[in-house]
Protein backbone atom coordinates (compact mmCIF):
# COMPACT_ATOMS: atom_id res chain seq x y z
CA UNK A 1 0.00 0.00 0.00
CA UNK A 2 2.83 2.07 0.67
CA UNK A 3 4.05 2.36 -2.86
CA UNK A 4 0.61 2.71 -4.76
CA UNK A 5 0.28 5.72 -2.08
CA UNK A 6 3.44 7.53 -2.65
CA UNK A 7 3.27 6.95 -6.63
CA UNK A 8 -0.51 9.15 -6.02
CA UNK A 9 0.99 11.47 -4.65
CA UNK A 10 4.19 12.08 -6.42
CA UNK A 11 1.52 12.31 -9.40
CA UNK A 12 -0.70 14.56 -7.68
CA UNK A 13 0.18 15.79 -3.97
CA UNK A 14 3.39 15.52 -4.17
CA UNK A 15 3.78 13.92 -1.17
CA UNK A 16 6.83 11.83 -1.91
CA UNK A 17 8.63 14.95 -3.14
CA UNK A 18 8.18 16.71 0.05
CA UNK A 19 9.38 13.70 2.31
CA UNK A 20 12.51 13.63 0.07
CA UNK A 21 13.11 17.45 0.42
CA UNK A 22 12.37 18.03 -3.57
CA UNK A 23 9.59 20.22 -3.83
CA UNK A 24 10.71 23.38 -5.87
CA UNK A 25 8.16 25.89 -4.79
CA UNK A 26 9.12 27.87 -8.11
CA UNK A 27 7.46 25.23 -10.02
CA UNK A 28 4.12 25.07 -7.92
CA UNK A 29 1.27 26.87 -9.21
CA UNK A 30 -1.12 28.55 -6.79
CA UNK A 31 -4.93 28.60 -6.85
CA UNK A 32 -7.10 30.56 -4.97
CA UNK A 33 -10.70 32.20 -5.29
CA UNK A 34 -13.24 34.06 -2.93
CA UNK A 35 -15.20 31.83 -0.91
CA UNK A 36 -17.56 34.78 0.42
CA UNK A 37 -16.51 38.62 1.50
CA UNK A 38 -12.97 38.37 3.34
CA UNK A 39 -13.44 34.85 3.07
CA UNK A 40 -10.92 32.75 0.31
CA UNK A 41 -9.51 29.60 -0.55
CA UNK A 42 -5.75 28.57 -1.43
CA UNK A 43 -5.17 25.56 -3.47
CA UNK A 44 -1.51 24.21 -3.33
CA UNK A 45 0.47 21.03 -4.20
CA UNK A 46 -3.14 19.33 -3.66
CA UNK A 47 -3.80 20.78 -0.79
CA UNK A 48 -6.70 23.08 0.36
CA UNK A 49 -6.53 26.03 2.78
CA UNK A 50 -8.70 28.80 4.01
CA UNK A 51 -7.63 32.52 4.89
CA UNK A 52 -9.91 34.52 6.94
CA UNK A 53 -9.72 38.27 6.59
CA UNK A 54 -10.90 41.02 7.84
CA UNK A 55 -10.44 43.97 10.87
CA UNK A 56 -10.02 41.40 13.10
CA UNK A 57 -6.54 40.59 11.18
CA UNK A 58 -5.75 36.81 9.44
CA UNK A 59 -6.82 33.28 10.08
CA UNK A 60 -5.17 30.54 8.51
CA UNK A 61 -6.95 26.75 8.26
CA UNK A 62 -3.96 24.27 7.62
CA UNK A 63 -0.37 25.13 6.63
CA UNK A 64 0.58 22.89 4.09
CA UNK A 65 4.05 21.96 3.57
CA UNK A 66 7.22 23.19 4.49
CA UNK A 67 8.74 23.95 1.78
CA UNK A 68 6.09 26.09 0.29
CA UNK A 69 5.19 27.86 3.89
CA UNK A 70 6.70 31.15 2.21
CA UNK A 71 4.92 30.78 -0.89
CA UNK A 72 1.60 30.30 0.86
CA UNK A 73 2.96 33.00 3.20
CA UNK A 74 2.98 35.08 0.16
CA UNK A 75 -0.31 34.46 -1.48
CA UNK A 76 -2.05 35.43 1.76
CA UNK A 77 -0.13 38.89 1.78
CA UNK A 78 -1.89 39.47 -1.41
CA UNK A 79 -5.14 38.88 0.42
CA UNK A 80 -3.91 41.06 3.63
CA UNK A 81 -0.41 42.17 4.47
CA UNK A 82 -0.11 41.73 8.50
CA UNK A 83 0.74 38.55 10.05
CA UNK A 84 -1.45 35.44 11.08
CA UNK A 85 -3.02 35.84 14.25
CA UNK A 86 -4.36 32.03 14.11
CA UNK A 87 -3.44 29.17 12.30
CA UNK A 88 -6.07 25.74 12.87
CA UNK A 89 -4.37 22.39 12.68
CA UNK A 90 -7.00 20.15 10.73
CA UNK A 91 -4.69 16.92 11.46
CA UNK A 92 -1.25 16.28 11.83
CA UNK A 93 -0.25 14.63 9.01
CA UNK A 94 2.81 16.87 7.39
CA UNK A 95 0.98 17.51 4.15
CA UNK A 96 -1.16 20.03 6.93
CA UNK A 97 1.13 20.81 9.66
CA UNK A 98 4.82 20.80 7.68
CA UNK A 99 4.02 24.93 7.09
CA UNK A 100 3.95 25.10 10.80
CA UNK A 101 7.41 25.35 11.34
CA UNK A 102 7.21 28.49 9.48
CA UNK A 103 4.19 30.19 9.85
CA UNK A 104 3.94 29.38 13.24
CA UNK A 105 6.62 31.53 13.76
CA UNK A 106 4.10 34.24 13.74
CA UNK A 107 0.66 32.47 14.20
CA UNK A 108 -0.95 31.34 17.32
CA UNK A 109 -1.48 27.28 16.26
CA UNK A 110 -4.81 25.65 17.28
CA UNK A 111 -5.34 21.91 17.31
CA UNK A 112 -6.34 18.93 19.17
CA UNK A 113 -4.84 18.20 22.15
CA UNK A 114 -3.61 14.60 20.09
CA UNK A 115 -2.22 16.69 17.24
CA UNK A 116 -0.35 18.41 20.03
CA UNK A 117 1.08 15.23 21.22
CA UNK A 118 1.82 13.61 18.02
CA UNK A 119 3.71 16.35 16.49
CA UNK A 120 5.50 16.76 19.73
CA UNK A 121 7.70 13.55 19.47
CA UNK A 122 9.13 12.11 16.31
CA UNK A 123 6.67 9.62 14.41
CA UNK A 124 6.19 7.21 11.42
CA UNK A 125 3.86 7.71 8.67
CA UNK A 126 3.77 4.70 6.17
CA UNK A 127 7.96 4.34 6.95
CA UNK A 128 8.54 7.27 6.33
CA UNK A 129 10.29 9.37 9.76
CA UNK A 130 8.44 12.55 10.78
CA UNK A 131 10.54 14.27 13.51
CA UNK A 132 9.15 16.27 15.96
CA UNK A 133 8.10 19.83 15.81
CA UNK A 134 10.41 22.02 18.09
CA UNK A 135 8.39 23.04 21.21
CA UNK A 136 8.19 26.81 20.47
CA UNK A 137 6.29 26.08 16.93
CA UNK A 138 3.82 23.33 18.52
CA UNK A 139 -0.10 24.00 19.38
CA UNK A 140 -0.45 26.54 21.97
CA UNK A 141 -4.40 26.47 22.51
CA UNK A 142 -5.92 22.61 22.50
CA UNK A 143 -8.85 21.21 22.96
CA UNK A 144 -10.83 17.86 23.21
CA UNK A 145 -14.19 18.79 22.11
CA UNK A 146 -15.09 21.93 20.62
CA UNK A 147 -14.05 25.73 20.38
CA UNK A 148 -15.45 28.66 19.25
CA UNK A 149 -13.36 31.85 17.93
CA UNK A 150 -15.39 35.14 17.06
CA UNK A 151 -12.93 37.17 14.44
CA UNK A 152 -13.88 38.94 11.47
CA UNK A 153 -17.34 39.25 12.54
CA UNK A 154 -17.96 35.59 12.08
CA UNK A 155 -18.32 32.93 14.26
CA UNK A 156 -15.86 29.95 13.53
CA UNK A 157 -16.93 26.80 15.09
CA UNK A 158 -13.69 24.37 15.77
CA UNK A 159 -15.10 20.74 16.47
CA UNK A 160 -13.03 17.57 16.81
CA UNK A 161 -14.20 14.98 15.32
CA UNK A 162 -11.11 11.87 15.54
CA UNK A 163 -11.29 8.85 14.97
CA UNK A 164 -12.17 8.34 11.21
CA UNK A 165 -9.23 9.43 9.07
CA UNK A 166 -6.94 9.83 12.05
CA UNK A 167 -7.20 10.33 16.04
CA UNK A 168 -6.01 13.97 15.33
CA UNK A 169 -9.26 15.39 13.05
CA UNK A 170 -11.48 18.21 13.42
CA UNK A 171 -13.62 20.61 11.46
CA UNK A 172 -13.73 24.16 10.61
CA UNK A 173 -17.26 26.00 10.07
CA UNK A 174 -17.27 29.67 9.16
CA UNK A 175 -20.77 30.49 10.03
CA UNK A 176 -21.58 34.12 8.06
CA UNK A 177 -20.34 32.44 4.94
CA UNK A 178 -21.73 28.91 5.96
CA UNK A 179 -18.37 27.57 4.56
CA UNK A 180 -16.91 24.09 6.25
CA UNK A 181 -13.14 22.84 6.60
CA UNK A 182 -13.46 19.07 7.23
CA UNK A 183 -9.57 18.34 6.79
CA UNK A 184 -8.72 14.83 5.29
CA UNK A 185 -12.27 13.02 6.74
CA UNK A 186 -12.69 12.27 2.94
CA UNK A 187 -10.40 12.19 -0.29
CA UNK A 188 -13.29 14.03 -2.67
CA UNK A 189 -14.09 11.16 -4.86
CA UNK A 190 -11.93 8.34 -3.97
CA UNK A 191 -11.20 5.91 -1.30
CA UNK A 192 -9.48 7.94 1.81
CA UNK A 193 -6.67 7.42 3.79
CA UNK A 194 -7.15 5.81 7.14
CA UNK A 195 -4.36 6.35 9.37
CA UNK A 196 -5.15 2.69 11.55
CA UNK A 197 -1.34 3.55 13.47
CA UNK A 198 -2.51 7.39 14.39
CA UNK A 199 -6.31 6.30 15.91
CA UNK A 200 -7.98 6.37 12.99
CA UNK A 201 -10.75 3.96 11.78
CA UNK A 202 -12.82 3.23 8.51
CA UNK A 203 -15.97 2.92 10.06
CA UNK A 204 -15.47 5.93 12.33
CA UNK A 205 -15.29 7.69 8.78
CA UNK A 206 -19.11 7.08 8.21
CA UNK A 207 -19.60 7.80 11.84
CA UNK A 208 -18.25 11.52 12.03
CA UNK A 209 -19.21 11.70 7.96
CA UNK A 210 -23.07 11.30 9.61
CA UNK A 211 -22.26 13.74 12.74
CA UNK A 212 -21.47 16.98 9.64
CA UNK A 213 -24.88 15.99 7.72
CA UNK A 214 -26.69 16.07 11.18
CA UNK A 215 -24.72 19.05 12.48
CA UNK A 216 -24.59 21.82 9.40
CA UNK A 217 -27.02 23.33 7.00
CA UNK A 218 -28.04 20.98 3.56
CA UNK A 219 -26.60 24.08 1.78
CA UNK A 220 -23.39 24.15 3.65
CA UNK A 221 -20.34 24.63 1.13
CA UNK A 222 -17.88 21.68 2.21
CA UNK A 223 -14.24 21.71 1.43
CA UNK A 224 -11.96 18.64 1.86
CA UNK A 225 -8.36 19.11 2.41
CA UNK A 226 -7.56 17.37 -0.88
CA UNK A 227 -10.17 17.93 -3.67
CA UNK A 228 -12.83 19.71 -5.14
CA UNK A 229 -15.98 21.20 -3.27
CA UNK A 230 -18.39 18.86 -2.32
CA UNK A 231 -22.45 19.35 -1.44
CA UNK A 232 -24.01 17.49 2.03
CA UNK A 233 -25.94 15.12 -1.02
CA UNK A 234 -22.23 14.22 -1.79
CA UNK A 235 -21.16 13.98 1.51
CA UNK A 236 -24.28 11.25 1.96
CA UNK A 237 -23.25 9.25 -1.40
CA UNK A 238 -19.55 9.07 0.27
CA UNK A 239 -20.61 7.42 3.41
CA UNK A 240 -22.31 5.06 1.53
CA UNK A 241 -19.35 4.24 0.13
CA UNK A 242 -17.76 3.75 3.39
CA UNK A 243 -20.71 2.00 4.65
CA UNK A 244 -21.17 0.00 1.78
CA UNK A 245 -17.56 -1.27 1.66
CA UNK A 246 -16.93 -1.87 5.17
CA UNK A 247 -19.80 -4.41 5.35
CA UNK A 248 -18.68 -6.11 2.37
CA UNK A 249 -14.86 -6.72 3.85
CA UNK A 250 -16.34 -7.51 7.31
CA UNK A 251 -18.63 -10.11 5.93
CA UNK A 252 -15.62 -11.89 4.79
CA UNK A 253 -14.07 -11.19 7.55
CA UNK A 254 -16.77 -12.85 9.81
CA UNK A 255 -16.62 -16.53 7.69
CA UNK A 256 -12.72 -16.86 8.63
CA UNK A 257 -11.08 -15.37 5.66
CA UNK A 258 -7.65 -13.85 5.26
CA UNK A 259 -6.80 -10.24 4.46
CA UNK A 260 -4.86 -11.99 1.21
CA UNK A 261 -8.14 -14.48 0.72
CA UNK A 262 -9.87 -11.39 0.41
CA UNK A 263 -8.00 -9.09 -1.73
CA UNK A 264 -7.96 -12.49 -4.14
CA UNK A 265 -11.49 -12.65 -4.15
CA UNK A 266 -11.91 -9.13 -5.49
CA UNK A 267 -14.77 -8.56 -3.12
CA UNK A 268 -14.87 -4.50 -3.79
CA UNK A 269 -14.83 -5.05 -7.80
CA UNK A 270 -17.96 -2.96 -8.19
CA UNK A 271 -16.45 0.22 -6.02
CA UNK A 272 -13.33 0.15 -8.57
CA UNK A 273 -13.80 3.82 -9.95
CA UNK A 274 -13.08 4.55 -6.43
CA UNK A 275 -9.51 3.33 -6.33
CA UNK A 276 -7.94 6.54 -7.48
CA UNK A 277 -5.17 7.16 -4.65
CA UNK A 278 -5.92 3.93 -3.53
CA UNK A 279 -6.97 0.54 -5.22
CA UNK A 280 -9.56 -1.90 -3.83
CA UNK A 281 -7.18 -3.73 -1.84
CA UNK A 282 -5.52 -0.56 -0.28
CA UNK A 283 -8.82 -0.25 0.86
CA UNK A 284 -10.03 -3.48 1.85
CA UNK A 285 -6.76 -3.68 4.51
CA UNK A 286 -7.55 -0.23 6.02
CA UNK A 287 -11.25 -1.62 6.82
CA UNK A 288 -9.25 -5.12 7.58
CA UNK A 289 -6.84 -3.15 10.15
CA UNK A 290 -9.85 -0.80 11.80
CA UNK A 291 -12.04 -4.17 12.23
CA UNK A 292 -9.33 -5.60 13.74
CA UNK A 293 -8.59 -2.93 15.99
C-alpha cells in the first residue's frame, strides 16, 4: 500500500517529493478564489486552505508543507499584508502541519490536544520518519471537544471529530459564509486514507461523515483538504461508500477469511472507480486493520 500511495501522490500531492526534500516551490502553481466577502480559498500542491480576513486581522486553516510555507505566506499577503493571528491544525499529518514550522513563527497554532502530542515527538507515517516539531512552533491552545473563535465578525466553530481518518481530526465551520473545513475526513471522490497507526478507523469515517450531515445546514459549502468542493448530497453518497464497503470486507471477515483471501477474491470489484489514490485492496486492509482494531 505504501508504494501505490506515494506513486498518487508524487503524481498529484506531491507527497513523496516533500518527504525527500524536492519540492521546488518555483514550479508550484497557486490557486485561490473568494469563498464569500474576506473569506478565500488557497489551493496548493493538492492541498486546500482557508484565509480569513478582515479587521479582526488573518486566520489561517492548515499550513501545508514546508517547503512552500513562504509561498503560501505570500499568497495570503496578497489577500492582507499583517501577520497570522491564528493558524487551525485540521490533522497532523505533514501535508497540513509541515508549514507550521514556518508560519507558526508568527501564528498562534490551534489543534487537538492529540495533534499536540503527536507532532511533539518524532513519528512514522507509512515508513517514512516525521521528527518532531520544536516546542516553540507546537499548538499553543488545544482542545478535546469543541471551540469557538469570534474574528472577522464571524463565528468559527472548531469541532473535533477523531477517529475516522486519524485520532487527530477536526472541522472548521465559518458560520456568516456557511463555509466548512473538514480536513482529510474524505479524499473528494476516492477511497481515503485511514491512518489505523494514528487512531484512525474506517468505520469511524461514516460515523463523524453522519455527525457533519446532522450538524450543518443541507446548503453548507464543504471543502476537503484534498479535492474539489463537495455538497451534504455528496457527503451522503460518500458514506455510503464507506458503509457499503466496510460491510462487504467484514462479511468476509466474519466466515474466517484472510486479508490476502480477500483481496484475491476481489470482493470491492464494483467500487473500482473509487480506487484513485488507492486501489480496492488498499482499501479493503484499512477496513481489515480498523475491524481488527
Amino acid at each position: 500500500m505504501k508504494n501505490i500511495f506515494m506513486l498518487f501522490f508524487v503524481l498529484c500531492f506531491g507527497w513523496m517529493e516533500s518527504v525527500m526534500g524536492q519540492i521546488n516551490p518555483d514550479s508550484v502553481s497557486v490557486g485561490s478564489k473568494t469563498l464569500a466577502e474576506g473569506l478565500y480559498e488557497i489551493e496548493m500542491y493538492g492541498c486546500n486552505m482557508i484565509v480569513s480576513s478582515g479587521k479582526d486581522g488573518v486566520l489561517l486553516v492548515d499550513a501545508g508543507y514546508m517547503e512552500l510555507a513562504e509561498k503560501l505566506r505570500n499568497e495570503i499577503r496578497k489577500i492582507n499584508p499583517a501577520q497570522i493571528n491564528y493558524l487551525i491544525d485540521t490533522h497532523w499529518h505533514f501535508d497540513h502541519v509541515g508549514g507550521n514550522l514556518v508560519l507558526g513563527k508568527e501564528a498562534t497554532i490551534i489543534a487537538t490536544e492529540y495533534t499536540r502530542k503527536l507532532v511533539s515527538k518524532d513519528n512514522d507515517l507509512l515508513g517514512e520518519k516525521i521528527p518532531a516539531h520544536p516546542s516553540n512552533l507546537r499548538p499553543v491552545i488545544t482542545f478535546s471537544d469543541k471551540m469557538t473563535l469570534y474574528f472577522n465578525e464571524d463565528t468559527i466553530s472548531i469541532i473535533a471529530l477523531p477517529g475516522g481518518h486519524s485520532g487527530s481530526d477536526l472541522i472548521v465551520y465559518f458560520k456568516k459564509a456557511n463555509v466548512l473545513h473538514i480536513g482529510d475526513i474524505i479524499f473528494s471522490d476516492m477511497f481515503p486514507f485511514c491512518d489505523v497507526a494514528h487512531g484512525g478507523n474506517v468505520m469511524q469515517i461514516a460515523i463523524n461523515i453522519e455527525k457533519i450531515v446532522d450538524m450543518f445546514p443541507a446548503n453548507v459549502r464543504i471543502i476537503p483538504g484534498h479535492g474539489r468542493e463537495y455538497t451534504i448530497k455528496e457527503l451522503k453518497e460518500y458514506q455510503n461508500m464507506v458503509t457499503s464497503t466496510y460491510k462487504i470486507v467484514t462479511k468476509e471477515m466474519a466466515a474466517k477469511k484472510t486479508l490476502e483471501e480477500i483481496k484475491k477474491a476481489a470482493v470491492l470489484k464494483d467500487w473500482e472507480q473509487w480506487g484513485v489514490a488507492f486501489t480496492c485492496n488498499d482499501w479493503i486492509e484499512m477496513i481489515y486493520n480498523s475491524a481488527k482494531k
